[in-house]
Every structure is written in C-alpha cells, then in structure tokens.
Protein backbone atom coordinates (compact mmCIF):
# COMPACT_ATOMS: atom_id res chain seq x y z
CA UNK A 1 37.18 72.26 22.47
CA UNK A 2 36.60 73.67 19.26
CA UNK A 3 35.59 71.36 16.23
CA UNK A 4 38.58 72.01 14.29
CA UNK A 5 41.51 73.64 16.03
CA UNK A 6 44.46 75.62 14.00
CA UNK A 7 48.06 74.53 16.00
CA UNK A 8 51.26 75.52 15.17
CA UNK A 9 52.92 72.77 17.18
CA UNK A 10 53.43 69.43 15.60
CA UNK A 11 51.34 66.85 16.18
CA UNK A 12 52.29 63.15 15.55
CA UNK A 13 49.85 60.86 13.91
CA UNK A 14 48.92 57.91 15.82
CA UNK A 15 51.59 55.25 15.31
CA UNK A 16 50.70 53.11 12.16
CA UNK A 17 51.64 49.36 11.65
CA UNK A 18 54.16 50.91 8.35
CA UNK A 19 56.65 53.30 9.90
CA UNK A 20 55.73 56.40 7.75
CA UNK A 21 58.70 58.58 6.60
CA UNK A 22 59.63 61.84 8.48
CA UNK A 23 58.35 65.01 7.16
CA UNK A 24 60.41 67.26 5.33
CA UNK A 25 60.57 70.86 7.01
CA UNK A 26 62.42 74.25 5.66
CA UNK A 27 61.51 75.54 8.47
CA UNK A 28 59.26 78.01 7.02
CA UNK A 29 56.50 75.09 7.31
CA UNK A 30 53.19 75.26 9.71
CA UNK A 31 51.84 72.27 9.55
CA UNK A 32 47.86 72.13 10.40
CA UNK A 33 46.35 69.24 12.72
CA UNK A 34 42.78 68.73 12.41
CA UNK A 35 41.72 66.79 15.56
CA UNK A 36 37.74 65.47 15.38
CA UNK A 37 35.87 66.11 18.28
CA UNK A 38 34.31 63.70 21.01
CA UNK A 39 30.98 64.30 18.77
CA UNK A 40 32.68 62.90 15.21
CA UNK A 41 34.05 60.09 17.83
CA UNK A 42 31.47 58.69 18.97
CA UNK A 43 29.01 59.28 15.61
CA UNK A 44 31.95 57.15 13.87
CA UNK A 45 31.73 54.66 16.17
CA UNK A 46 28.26 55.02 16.37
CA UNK A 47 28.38 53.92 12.41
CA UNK A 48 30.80 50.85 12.94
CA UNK A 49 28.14 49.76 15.56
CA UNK A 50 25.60 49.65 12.99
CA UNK A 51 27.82 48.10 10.77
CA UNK A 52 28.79 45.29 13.08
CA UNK A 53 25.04 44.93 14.44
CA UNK A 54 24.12 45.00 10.46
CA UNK A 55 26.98 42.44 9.84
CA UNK A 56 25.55 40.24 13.04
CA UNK A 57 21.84 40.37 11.72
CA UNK A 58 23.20 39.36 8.08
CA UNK A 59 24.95 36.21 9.47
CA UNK A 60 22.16 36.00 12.14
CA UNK A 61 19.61 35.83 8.94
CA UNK A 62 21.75 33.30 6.85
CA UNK A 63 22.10 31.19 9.92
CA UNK A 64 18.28 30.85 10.51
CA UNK A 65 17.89 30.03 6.24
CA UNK A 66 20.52 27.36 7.02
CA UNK A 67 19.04 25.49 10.01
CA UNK A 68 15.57 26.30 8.03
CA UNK A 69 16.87 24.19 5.03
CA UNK A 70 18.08 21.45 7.58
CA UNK A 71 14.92 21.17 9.67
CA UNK A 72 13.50 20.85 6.55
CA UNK A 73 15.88 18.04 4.90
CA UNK A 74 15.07 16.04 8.44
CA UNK A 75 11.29 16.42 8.52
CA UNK A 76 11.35 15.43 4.58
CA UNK A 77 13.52 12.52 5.69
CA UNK A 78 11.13 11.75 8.47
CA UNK A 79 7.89 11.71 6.42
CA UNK A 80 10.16 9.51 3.61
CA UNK A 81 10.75 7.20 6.40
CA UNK A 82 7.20 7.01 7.74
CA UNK A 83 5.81 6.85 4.54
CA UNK A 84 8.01 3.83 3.58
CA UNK A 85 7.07 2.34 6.18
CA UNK A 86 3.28 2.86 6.35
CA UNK A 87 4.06 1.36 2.19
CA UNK A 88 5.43 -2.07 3.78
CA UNK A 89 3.00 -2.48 6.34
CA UNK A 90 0.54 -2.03 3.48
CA UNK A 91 1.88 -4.35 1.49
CA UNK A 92 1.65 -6.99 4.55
CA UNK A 93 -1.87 -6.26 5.13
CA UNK A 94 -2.87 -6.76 1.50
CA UNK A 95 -0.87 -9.93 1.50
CA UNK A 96 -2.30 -11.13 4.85
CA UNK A 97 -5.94 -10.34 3.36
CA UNK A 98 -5.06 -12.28 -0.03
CA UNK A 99 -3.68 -15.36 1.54
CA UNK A 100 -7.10 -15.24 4.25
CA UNK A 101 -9.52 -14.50 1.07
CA UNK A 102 -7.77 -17.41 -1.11
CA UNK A 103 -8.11 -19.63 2.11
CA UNK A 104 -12.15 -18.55 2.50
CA UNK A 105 -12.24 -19.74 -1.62
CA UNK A 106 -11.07 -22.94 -0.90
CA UNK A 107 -12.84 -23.51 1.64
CA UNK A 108 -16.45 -22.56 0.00
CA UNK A 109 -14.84 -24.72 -3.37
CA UNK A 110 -14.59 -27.72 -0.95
CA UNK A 111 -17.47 -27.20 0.83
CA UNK A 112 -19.48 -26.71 -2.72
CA UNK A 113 -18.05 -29.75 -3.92
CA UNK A 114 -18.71 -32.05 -0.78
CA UNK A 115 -21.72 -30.85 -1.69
CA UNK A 116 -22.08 -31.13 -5.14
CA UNK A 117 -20.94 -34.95 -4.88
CA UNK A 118 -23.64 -35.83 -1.81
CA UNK A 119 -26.29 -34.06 -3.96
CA UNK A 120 -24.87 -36.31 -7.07
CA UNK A 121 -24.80 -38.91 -4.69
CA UNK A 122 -28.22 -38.86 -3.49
CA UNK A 123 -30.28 -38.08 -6.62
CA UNK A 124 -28.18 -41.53 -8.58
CA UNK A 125 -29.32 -43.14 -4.97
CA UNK A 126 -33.13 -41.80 -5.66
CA UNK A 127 -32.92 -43.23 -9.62
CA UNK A 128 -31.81 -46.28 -9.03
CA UNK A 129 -34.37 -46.79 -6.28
CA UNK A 130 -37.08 -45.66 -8.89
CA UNK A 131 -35.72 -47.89 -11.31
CA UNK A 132 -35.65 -50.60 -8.65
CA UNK A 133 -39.06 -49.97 -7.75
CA UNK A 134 -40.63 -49.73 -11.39
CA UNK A 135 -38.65 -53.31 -11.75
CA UNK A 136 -40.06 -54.56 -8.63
CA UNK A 137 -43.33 -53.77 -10.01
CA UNK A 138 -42.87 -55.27 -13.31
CA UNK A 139 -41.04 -58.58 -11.59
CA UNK A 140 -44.72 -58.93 -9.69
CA UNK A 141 -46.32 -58.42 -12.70
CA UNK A 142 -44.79 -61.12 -14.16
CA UNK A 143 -45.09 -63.60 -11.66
CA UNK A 144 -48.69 -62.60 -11.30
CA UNK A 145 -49.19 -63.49 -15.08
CA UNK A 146 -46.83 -66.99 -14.88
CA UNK A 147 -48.58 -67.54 -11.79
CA UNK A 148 -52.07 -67.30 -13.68
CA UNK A 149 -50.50 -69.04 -16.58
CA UNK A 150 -49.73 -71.57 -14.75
CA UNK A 151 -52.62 -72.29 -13.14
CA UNK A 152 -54.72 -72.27 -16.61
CA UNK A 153 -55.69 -75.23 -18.32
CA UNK A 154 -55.25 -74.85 -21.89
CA UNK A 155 -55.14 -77.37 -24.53
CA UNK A 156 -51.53 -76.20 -26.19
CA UNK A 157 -48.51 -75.31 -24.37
CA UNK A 158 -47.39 -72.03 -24.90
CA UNK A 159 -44.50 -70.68 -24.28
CA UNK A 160 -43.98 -67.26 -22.97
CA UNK A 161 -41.15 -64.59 -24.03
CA UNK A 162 -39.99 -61.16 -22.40
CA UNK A 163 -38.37 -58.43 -23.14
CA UNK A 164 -37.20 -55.92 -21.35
CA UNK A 165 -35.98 -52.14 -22.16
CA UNK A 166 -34.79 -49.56 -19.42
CA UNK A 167 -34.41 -46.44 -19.96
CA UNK A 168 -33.63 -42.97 -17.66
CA UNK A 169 -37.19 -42.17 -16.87
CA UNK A 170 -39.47 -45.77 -16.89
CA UNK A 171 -39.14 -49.38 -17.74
CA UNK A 172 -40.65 -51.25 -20.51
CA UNK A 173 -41.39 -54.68 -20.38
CA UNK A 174 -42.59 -56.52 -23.61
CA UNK A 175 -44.23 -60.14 -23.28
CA UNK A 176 -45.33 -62.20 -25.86
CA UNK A 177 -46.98 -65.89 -25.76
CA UNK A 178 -46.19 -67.64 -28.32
CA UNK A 179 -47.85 -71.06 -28.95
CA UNK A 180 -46.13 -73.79 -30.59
C-alpha cells in the first residue's frame, strides 16, 4: 500500500465513545480518507512505548527516592536508639565507678584515721612513759638524799621541802633544807 491513498468510497471513522453526527452530502462531495501506513503504526506506537517505559522509569525513580528517604528515617532511628542506649549504659558505668571510688575514700579515711589515733595513741603512751621515767628518776633521787639525810648526824633538825614542776619535755624538781 501506498502511504496516503486518494478513495472515492466512504470510509467510516473508527467508532468513537460520542456518536459523531452524519455528514452532510450534495452529492457532488468526494470525500478523501487518509489511512497511515503499517510504518506510521508502529512508529506511533513505537512513541507511546517510550512514553509508558519513560512514565515507568519516572515512577520507578520516585519510588527508589521514597524507600531511600525511609531506609534512611530507620537507620537514623536505629543509630538514635543505639546511641541512647550506649548514653544510659554510660551513665551506669560512671555511677558504678563513683559509688566504688567514694567506697575506696572511705575506706583509706578510715584506715588513715585508725591510724592516725594508734599513732596518737602510741606517742601519748611513749610521753607519759618518759615522764614516768624522768619521775622515777627524780623519786630515787630523793630517797637517795632522805636516805643520806637521814642517816647524818647533825646538831639541828632540818626540815626538808620539794617542789616539783612538769612540763612537756623534762621534770624539775626543786628541794630546799630549811633549818629551823
């Protein structure tokens, strides 16, 4: 067949979904039907393939955006999540650390002052022995001298006085004869 084609028989459209009026004829009338050949046919439908596999990669593209944008709401929901939770169990481990840190203080602060008070303890313990010692040595003295006194012959009595200071560091002992 020839691209376009000259007839001088009527041809009806194809039916249409709007019934289309009759046309109007004198009779003198040639009416002209272009029919497209198989060639126009198929290049037409050639296009509204294109179209349609246009259309599909369009939607194709917007659906991959959209499940793009939700992957990416889930995995920012995910590492939200996680990193809430890696927060609390952060927290826990700082509080677990305070609590075993204030429980190490108190136990050096009661172990420094056990030992604070037995040191105390033992240098009042090593004073008053030195102080009981420098008495001690005093006491003898004085017996030694009332001893000796005693045993002298003199011609008055005397009497004999003391006096005693003690102080931090040594003892003082003061004694006077005094004769009546």
């Amino acid at each position: 067949m020839n691209k376009k084609e000259k007839k001088t028989k009527r041809k009806e459209p194809p039916p249409s979904p709007l019934p289309s009026p009759p046309p109007k004829t004198d009779g003198n009338l040639i009416l002209i039907v272009v029919e497209d050949s198989e060639e126009e046919i198929r290049l037409k439908q050639k296009q509204q393939q294109q179209k349609k596999e246009k259309n599909i990669k369009e939607r194709i593209k917007a659906a991959k955006k959209i499940q793009a944008w939700w992957r990416g709401t889930l995995v920012r929901q995910t590492l939200l999540h996680a990193a809430l939770r890696a927060w609390i169990i952060q927290c826990w481990w700082r509080m677990t650390m305070d609590r075993l840190r204030q429980k190490k203080r108190r136990a050096a602060l009661i172990s420094y002052a056990h030992t604070e008070r037995a040191v105390v303890k033992l240098q009042s313990l090593v004073r008053m022995w030195r102080i009981h010692w420098r008495y001690c040595q005093v006491l003898n003295a004085i017996y030694i001298i009332q001893y000796h006194w005693q045993c002298h012959n003199c011609q008055t009595c005397a009497l004999l006085r003391g006096h005693c200071v003690v102080t931090a560091t040594h003892l003082q002992f003061h004694i006077e004869i005094i004769n009546p």
